[in-house]
PDB file of N, CA and C in Angstrom:
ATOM      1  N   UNK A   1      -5.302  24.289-189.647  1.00  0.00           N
ATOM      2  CA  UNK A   1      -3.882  24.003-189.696  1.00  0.00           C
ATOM      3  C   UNK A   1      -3.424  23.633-188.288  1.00  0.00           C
ATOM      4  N   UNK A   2      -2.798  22.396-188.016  1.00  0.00           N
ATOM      5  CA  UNK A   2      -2.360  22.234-186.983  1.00  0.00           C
ATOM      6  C   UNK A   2      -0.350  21.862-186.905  1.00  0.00           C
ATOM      7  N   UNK A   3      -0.157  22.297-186.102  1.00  0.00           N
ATOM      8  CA  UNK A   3       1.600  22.318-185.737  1.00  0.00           C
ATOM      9  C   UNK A   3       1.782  20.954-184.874  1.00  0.00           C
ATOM     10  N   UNK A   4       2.689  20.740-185.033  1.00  0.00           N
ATOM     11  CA  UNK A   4       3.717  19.754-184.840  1.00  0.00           C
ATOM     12  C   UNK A   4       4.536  20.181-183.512  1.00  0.00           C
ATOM     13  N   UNK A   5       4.285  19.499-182.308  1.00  0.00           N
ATOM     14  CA  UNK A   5       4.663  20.045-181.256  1.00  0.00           C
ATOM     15  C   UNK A   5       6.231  19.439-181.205  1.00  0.00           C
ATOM     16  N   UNK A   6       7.402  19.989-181.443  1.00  0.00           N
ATOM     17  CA  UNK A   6       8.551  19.752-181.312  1.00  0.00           C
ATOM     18  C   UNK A   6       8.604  19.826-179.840  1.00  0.00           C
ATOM     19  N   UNK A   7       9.765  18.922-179.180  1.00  0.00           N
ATOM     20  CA  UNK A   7       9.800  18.226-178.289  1.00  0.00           C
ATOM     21  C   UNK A   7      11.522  19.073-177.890  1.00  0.00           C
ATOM     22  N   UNK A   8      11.366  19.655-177.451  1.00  0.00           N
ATOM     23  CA  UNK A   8      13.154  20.378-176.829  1.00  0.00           C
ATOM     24  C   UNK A   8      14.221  18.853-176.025  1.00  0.00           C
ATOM     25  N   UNK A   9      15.176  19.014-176.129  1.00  0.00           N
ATOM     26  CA  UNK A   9      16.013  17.759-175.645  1.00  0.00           C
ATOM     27  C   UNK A   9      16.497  17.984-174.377  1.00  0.00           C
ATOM     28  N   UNK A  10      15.859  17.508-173.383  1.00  0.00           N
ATOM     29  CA  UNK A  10      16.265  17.455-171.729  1.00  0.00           C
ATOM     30  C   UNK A  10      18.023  17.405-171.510  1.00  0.00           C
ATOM     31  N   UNK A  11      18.056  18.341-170.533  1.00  0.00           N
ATOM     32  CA  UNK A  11      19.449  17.762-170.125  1.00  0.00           C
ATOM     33  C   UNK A  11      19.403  16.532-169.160  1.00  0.00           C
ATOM     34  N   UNK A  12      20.989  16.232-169.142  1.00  0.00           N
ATOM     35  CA  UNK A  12      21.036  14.599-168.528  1.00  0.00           C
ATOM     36  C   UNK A  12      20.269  14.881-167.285  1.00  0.00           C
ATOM     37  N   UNK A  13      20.324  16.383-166.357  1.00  0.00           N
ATOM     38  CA  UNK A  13      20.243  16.208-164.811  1.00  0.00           C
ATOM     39  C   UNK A  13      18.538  16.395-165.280  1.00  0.00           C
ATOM     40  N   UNK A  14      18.164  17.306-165.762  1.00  0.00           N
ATOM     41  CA  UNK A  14      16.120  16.968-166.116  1.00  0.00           C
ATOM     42  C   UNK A  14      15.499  15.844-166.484  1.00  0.00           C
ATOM     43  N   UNK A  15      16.556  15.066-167.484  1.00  0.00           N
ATOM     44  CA  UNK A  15      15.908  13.629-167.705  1.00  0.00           C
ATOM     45  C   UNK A  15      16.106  12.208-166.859  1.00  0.00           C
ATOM     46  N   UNK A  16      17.022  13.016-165.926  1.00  0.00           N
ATOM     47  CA  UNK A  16      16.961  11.539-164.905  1.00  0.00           C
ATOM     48  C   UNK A  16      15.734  11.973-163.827  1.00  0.00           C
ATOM     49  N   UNK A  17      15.429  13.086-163.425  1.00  0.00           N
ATOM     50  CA  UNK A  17      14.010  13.195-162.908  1.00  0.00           C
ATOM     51  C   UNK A  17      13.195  12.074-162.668  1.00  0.00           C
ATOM     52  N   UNK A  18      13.004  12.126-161.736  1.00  0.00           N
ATOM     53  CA  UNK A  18      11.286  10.896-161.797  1.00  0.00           C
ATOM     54  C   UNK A  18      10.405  11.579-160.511  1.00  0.00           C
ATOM     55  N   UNK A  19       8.987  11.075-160.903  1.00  0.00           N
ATOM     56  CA  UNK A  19       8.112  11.674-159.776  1.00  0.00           C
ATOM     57  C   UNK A  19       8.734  10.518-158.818  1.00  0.00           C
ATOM     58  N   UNK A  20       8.469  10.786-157.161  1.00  0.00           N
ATOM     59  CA  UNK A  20       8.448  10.520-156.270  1.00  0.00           C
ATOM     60  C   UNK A  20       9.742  10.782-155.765  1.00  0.00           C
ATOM     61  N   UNK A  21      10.652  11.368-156.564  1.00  0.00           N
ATOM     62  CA  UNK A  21      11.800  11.302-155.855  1.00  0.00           C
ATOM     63  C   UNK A  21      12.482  12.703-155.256  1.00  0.00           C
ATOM     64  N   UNK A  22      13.173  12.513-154.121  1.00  0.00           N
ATOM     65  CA  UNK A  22      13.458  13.613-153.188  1.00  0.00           C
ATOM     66  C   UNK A  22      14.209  14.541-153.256  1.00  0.00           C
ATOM     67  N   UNK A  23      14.024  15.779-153.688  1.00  0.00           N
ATOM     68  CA  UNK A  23      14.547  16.811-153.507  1.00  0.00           C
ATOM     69  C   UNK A  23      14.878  17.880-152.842  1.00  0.00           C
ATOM     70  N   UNK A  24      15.348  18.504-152.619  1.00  0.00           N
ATOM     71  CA  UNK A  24      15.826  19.852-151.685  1.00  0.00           C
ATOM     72  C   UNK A  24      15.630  21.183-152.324  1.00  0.00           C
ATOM     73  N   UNK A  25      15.487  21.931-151.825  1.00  0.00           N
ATOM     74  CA  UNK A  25      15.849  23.212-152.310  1.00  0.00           C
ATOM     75  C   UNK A  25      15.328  24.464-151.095  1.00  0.00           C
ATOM     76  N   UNK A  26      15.990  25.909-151.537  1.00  0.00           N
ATOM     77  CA  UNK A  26      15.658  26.696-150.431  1.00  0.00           C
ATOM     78  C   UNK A  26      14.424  27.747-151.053  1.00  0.00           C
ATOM     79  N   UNK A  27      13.578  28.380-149.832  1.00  0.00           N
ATOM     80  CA  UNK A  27      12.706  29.106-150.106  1.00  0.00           C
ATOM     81  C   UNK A  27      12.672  30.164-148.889  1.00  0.00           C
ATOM     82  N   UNK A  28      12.498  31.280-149.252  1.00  0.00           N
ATOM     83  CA  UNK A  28      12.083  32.562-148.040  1.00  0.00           C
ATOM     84  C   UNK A  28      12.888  31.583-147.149  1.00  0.00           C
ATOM     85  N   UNK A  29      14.093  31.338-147.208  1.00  0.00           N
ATOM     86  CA  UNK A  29      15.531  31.490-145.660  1.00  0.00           C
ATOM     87  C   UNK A  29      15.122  30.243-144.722  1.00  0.00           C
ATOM     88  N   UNK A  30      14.688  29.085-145.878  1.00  0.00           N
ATOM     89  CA  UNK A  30      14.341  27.816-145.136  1.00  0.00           C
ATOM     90  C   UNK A  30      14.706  26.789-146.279  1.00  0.00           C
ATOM     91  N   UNK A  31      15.402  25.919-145.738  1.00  0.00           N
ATOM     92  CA  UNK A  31      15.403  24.740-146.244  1.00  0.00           C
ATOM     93  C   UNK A  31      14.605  23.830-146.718  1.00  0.00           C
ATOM     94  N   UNK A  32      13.986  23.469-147.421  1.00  0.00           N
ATOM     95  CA  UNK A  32      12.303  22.733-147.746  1.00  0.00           C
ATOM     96  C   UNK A  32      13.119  20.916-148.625  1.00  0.00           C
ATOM     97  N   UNK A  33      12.319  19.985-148.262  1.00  0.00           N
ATOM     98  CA  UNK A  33      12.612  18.860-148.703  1.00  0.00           C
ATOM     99  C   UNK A  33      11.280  18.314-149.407  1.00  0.00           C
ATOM    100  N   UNK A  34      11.501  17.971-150.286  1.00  0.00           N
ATOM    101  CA  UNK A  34       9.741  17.198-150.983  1.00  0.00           C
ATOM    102  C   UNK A  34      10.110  16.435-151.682  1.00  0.00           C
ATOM    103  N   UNK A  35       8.779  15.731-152.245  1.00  0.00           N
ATOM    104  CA  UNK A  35       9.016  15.048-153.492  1.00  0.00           C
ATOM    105  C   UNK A  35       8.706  15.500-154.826  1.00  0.00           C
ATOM    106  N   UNK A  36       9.010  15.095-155.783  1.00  0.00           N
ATOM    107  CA  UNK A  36       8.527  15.196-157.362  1.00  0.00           C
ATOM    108  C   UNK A  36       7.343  14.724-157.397  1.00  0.00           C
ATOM    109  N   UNK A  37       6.070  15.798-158.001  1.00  0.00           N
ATOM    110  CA  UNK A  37       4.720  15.126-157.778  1.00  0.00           C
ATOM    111  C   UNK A  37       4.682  15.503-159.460  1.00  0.00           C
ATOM    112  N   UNK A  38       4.973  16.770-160.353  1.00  0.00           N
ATOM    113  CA  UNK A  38       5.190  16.440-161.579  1.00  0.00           C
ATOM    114  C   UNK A  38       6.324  17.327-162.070  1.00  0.00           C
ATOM    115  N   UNK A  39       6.947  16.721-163.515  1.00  0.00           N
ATOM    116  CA  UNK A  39       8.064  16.814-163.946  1.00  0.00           C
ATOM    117  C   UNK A  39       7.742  17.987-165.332  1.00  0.00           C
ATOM    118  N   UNK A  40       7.869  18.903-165.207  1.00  0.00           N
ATOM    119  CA  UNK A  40       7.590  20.275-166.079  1.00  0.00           C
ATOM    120  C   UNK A  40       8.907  20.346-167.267  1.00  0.00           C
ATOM    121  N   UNK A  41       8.990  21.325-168.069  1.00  0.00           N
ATOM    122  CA  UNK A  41       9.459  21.418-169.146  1.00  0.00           C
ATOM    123  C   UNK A  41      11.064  22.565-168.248  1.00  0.00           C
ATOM    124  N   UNK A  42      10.251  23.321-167.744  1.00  0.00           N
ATOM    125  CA  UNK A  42      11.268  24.042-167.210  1.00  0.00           C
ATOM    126  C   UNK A  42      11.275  23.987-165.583  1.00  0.00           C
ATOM    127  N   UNK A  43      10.851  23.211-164.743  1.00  0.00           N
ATOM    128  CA  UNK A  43      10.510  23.358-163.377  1.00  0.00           C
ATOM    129  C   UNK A  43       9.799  21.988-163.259  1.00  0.00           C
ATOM    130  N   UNK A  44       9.723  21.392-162.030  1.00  0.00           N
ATOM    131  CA  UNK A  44       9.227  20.789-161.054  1.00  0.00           C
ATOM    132  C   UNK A  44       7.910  21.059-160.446  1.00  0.00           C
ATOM    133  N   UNK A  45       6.709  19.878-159.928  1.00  0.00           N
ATOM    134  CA  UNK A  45       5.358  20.397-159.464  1.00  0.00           C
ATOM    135  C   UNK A  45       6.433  19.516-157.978  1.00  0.00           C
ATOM    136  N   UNK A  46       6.615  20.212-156.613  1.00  0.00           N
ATOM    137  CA  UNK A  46       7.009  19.093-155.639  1.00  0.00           C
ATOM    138  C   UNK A  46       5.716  19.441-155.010  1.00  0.00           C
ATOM    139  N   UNK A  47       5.811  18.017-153.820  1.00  0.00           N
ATOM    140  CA  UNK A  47       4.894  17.896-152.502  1.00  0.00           C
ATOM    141  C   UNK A  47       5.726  17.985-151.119  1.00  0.00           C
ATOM    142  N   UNK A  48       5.447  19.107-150.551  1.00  0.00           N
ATOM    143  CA  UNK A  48       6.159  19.105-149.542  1.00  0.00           C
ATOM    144  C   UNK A  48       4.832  18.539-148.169  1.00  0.00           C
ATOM    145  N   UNK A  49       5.909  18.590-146.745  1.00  0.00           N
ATOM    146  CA  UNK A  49       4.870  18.364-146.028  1.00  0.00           C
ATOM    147  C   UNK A  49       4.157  19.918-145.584  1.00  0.00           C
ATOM    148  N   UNK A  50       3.274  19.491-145.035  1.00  0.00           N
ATOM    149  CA  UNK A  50       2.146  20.841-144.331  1.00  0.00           C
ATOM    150  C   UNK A  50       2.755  21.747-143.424  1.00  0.00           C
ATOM    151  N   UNK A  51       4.041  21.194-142.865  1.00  0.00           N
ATOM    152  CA  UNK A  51       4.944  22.204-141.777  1.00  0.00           C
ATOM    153  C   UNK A  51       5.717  23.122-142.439  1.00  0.00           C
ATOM    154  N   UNK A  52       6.324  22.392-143.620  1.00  0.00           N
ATOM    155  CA  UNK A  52       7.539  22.946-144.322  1.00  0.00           C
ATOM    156  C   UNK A  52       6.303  24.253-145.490  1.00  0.00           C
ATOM    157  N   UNK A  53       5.168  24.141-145.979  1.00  0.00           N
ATOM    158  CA  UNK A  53       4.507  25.017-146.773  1.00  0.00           C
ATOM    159  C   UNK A  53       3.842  26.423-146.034  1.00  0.00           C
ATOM    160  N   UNK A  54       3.543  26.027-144.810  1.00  0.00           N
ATOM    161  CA  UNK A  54       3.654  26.926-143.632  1.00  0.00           C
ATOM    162  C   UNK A  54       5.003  27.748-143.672  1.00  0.00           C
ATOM    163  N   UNK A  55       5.675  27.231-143.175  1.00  0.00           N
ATOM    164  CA  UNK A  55       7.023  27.536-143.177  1.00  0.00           C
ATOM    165  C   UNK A  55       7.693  28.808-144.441  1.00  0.00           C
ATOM    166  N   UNK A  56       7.288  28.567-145.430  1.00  0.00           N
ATOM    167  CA  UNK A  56       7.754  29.200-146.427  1.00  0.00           C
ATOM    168  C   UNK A  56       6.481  30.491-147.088  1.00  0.00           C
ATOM    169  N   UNK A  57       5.453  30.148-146.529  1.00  0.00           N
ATOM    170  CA  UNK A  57       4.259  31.000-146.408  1.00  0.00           C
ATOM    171  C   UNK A  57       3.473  30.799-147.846  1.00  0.00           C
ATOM    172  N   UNK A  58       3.752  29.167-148.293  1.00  0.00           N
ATOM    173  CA  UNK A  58       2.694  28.619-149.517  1.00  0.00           C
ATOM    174  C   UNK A  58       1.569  28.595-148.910  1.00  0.00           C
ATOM    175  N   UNK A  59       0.504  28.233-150.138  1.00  0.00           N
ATOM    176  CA  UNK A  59      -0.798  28.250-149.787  1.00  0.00           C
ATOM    177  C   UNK A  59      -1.603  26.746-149.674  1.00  0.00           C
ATOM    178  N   UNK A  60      -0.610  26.018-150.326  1.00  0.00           N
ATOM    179  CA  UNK A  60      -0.922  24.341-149.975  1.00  0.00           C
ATOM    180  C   UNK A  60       0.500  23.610-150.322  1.00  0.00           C
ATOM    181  N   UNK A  61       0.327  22.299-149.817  1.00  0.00           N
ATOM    182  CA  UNK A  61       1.626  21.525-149.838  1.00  0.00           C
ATOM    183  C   UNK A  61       2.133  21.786-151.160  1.00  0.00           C
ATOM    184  N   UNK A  62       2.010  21.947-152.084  1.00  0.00           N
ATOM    185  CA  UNK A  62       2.722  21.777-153.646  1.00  0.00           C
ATOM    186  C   UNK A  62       2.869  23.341-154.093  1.00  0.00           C
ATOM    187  N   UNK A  63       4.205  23.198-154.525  1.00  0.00           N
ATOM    188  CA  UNK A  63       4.632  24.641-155.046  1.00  0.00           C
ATOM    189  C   UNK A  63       5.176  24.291-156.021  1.00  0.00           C
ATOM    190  N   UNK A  64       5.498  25.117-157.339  1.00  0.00           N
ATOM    191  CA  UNK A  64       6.485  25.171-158.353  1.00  0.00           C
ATOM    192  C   UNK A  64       7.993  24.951-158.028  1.00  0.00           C
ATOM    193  N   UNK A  65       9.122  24.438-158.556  1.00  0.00           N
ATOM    194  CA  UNK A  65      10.548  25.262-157.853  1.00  0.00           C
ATOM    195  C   UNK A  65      11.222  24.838-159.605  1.00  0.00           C
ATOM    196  N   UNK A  66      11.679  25.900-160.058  1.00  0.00           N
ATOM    197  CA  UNK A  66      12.504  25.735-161.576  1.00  0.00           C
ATOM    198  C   UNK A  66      13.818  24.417-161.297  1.00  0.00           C
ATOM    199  N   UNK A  67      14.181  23.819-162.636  1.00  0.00           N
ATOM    200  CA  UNK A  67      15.272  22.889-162.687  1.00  0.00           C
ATOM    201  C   UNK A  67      16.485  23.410-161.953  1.00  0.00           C
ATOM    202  N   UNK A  68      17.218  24.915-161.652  1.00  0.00           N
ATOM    203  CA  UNK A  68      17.971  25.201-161.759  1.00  0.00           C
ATOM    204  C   UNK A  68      17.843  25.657-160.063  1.00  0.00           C
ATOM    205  N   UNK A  69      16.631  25.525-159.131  1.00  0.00           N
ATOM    206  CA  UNK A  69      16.979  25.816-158.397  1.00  0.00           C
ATOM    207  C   UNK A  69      16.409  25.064-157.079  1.00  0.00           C
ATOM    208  N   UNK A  70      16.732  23.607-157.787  1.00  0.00           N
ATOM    209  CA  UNK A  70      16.827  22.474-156.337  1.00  0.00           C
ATOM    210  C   UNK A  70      18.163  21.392-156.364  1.00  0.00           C
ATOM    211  N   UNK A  71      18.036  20.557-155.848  1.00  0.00           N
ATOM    212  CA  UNK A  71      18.644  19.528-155.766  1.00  0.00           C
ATOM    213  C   UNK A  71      18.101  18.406-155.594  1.00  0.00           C
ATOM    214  N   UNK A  72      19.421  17.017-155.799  1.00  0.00           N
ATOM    215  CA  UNK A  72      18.475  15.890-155.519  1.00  0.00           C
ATOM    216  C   UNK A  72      19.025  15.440-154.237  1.00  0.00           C
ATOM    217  N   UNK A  73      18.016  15.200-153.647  1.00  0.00           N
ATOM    218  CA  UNK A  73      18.369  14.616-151.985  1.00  0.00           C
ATOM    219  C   UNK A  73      19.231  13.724-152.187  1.00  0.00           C
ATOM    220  N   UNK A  74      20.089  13.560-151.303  1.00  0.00           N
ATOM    221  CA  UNK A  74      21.099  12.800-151.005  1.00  0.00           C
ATOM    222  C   UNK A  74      21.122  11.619-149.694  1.00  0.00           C
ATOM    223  N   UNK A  75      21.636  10.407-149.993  1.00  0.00           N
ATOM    224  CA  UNK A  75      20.651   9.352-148.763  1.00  0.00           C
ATOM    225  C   UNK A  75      21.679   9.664-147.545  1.00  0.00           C
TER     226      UNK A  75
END
């Protein structure tokens, strides 16, 4: 027996998402800027640089950060 993977309906600010594009958000009392490397159901995969993952005491450039707790960079 196999199921039928129903598909949940994005909000407007999750479905305008795209990889490569720049976001913000804060971590451990630092400001961090990256990009969208993938676009999750409930969260973001970003790429930050190697200073800023240091910085926040990750273990490589790419961390998780949920929908609800970044932003989109602003030019």
């Amino acid at each position: 027996m196999t199921f039928a993977r129903q598909e949940k309906e994005l909000s407007p600010f999750v479905a305008a998402r795209y990889v490569g594009e720049e976001i913000e958000f804060s971590r451990n009392g630092f400001d961090v800027k990256g990009r969208i490397h993938k676009i999750l159901e409930h969260s973001v995969i970003v790429e930050m640089s190697d200073e800023d993952a240091l910085s926040i005491g990750a273990k490589s450039n790419l961390t998780v950060v949920s929908h609800k707790k970044y932003s989109v960079k602003s030019s």
